[in-house]
C-alpha atoms as a PDB file:
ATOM      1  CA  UNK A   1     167.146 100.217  78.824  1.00  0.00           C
ATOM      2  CA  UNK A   2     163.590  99.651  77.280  1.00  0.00           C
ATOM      3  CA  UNK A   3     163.621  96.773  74.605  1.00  0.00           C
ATOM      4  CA  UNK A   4     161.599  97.050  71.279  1.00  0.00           C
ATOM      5  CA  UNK A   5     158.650  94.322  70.962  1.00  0.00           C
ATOM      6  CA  UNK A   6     158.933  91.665  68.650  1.00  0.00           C
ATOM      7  CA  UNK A   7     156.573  93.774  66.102  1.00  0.00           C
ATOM      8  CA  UNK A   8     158.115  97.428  66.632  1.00  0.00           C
ATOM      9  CA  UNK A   9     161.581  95.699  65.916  1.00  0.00           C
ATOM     10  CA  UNK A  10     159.729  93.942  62.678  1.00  0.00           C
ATOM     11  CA  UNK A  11     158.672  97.519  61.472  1.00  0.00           C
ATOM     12  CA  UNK A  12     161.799  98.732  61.673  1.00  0.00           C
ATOM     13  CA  UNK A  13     163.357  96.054  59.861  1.00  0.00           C
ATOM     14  CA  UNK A  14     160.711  96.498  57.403  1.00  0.00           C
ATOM     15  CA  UNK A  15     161.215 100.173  57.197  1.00  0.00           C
ATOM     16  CA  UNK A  16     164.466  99.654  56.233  1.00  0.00           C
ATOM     17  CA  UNK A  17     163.965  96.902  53.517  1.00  0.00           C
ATOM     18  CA  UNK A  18     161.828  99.327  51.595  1.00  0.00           C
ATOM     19  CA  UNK A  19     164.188 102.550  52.302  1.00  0.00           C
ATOM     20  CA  UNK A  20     166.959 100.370  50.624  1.00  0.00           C
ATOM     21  CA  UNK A  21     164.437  99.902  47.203  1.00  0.00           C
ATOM     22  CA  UNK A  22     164.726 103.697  47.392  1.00  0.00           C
ATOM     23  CA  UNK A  23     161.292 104.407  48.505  1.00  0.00           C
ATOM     24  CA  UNK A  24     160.040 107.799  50.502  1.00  0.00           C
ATOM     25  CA  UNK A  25     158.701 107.381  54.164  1.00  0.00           C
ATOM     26  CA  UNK A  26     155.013 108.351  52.662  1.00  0.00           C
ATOM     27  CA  UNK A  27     155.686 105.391  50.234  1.00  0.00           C
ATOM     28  CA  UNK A  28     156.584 103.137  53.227  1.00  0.00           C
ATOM     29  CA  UNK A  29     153.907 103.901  55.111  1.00  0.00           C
ATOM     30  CA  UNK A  30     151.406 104.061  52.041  1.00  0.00           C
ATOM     31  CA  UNK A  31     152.848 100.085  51.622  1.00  0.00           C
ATOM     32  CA  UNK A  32     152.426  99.271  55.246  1.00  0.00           C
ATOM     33  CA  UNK A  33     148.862 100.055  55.421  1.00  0.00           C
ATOM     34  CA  UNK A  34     148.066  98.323  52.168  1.00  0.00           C
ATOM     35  CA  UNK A  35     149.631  95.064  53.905  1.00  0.00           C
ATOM     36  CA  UNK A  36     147.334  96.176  56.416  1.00  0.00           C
ATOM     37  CA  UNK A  37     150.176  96.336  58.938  1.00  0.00           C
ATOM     38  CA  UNK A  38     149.363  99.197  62.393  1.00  0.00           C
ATOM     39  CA  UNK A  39     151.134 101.256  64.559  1.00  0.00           C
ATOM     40  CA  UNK A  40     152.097 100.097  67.907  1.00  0.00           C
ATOM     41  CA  UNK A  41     149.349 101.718  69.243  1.00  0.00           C
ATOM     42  CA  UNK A  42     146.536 100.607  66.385  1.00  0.00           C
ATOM     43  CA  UNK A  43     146.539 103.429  63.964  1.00  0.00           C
ATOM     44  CA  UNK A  44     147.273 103.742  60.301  1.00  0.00           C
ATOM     45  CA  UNK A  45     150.857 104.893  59.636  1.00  0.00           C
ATOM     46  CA  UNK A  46     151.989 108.082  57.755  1.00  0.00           C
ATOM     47  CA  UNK A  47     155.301 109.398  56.409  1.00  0.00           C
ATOM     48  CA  UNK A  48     156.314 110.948  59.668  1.00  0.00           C
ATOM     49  CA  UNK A  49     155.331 108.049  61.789  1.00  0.00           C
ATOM     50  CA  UNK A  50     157.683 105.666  59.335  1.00  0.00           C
ATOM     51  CA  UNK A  51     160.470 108.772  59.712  1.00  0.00           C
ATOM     52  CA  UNK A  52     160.229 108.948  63.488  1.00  0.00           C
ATOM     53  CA  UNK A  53     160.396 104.969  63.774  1.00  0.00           C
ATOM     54  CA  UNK A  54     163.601 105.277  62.219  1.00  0.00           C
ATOM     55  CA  UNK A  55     165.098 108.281  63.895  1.00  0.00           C
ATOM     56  CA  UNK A  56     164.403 106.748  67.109  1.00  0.00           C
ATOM     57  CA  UNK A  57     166.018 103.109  66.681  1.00  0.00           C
ATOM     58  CA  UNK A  58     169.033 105.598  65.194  1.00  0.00           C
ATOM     59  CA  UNK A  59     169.498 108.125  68.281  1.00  0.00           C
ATOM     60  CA  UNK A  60     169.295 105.300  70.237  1.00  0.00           C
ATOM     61  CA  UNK A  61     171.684 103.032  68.874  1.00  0.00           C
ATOM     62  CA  UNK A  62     173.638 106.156  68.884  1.00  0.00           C
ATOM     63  CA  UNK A  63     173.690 107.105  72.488  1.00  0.00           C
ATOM     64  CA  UNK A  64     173.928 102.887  73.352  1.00  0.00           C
ATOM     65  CA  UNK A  65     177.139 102.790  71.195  1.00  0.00           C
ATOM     66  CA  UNK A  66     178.666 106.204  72.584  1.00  0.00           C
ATOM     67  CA  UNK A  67     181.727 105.710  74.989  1.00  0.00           C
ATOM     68  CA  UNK A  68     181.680 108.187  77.862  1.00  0.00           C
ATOM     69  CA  UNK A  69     184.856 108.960  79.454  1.00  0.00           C
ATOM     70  CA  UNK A  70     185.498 108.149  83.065  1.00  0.00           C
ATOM     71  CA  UNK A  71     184.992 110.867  85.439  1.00  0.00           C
ATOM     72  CA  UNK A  72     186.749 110.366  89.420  1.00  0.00           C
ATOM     73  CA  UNK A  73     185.494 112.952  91.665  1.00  0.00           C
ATOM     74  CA  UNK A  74     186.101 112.773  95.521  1.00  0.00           C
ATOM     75  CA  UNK A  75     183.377 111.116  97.287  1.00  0.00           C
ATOM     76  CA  UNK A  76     182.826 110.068 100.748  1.00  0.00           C
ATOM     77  CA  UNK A  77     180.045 108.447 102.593  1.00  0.00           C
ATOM     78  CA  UNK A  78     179.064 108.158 106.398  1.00  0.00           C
ATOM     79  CA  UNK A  79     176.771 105.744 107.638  1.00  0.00           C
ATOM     80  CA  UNK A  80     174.927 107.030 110.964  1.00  0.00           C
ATOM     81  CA  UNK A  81     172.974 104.489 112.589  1.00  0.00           C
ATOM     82  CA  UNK A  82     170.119 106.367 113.942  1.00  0.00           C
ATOM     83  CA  UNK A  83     169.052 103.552 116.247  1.00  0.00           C
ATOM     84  CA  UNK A  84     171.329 104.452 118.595  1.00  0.00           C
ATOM     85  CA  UNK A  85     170.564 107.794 118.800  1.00  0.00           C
ATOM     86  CA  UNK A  86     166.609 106.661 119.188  1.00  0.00           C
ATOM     87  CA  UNK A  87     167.629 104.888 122.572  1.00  0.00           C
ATOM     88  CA  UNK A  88     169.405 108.014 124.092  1.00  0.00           C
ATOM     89  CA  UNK A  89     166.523 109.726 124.079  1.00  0.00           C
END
């Protein structure tokens, strides 16, 4: 599983601070760029950036927390050692 960086993990917890003082994502991402805080990748944010930052750390900690049920199936394996059918030849 791919770990967040120090910083994306920071924006998110950002994110977050200001969604709990009841602001919009544009508002968020109008405050982030005013701090003069970037994207991962070096860009200005916008409201659908700050959305997607937090959809993503969500459907992810979804799927991570899920339980899956245990499926048994019949399986079977043979090992052939094809070295000894190299020296017959």
């Amino acid at each position: 599983v791919r770990q967040y960086s120090e910083y994306q993990f920071f924006l998110y917890q950002t994110i977050i601070e200001q969604r709990e003082k009841a602001k919009t994502f544009d508002q968020i991402a109008e405050w982030l760029n005013q701090k003069g805080y970037l994207s991962v990748r070096g860009k200005k944010f916008r409201g659908a950036h700050v959305h997607s930052i937090v959809k993503k750390k969500r459907l992810k900690d979804e799927k991570f927390e899920k339980e899956y049920p245990e499926v048994w199936s019949d399986f079977s394996l043979e090992v052939i050692d094809k070295s000894i059918l190299n020296r017959i030849k």
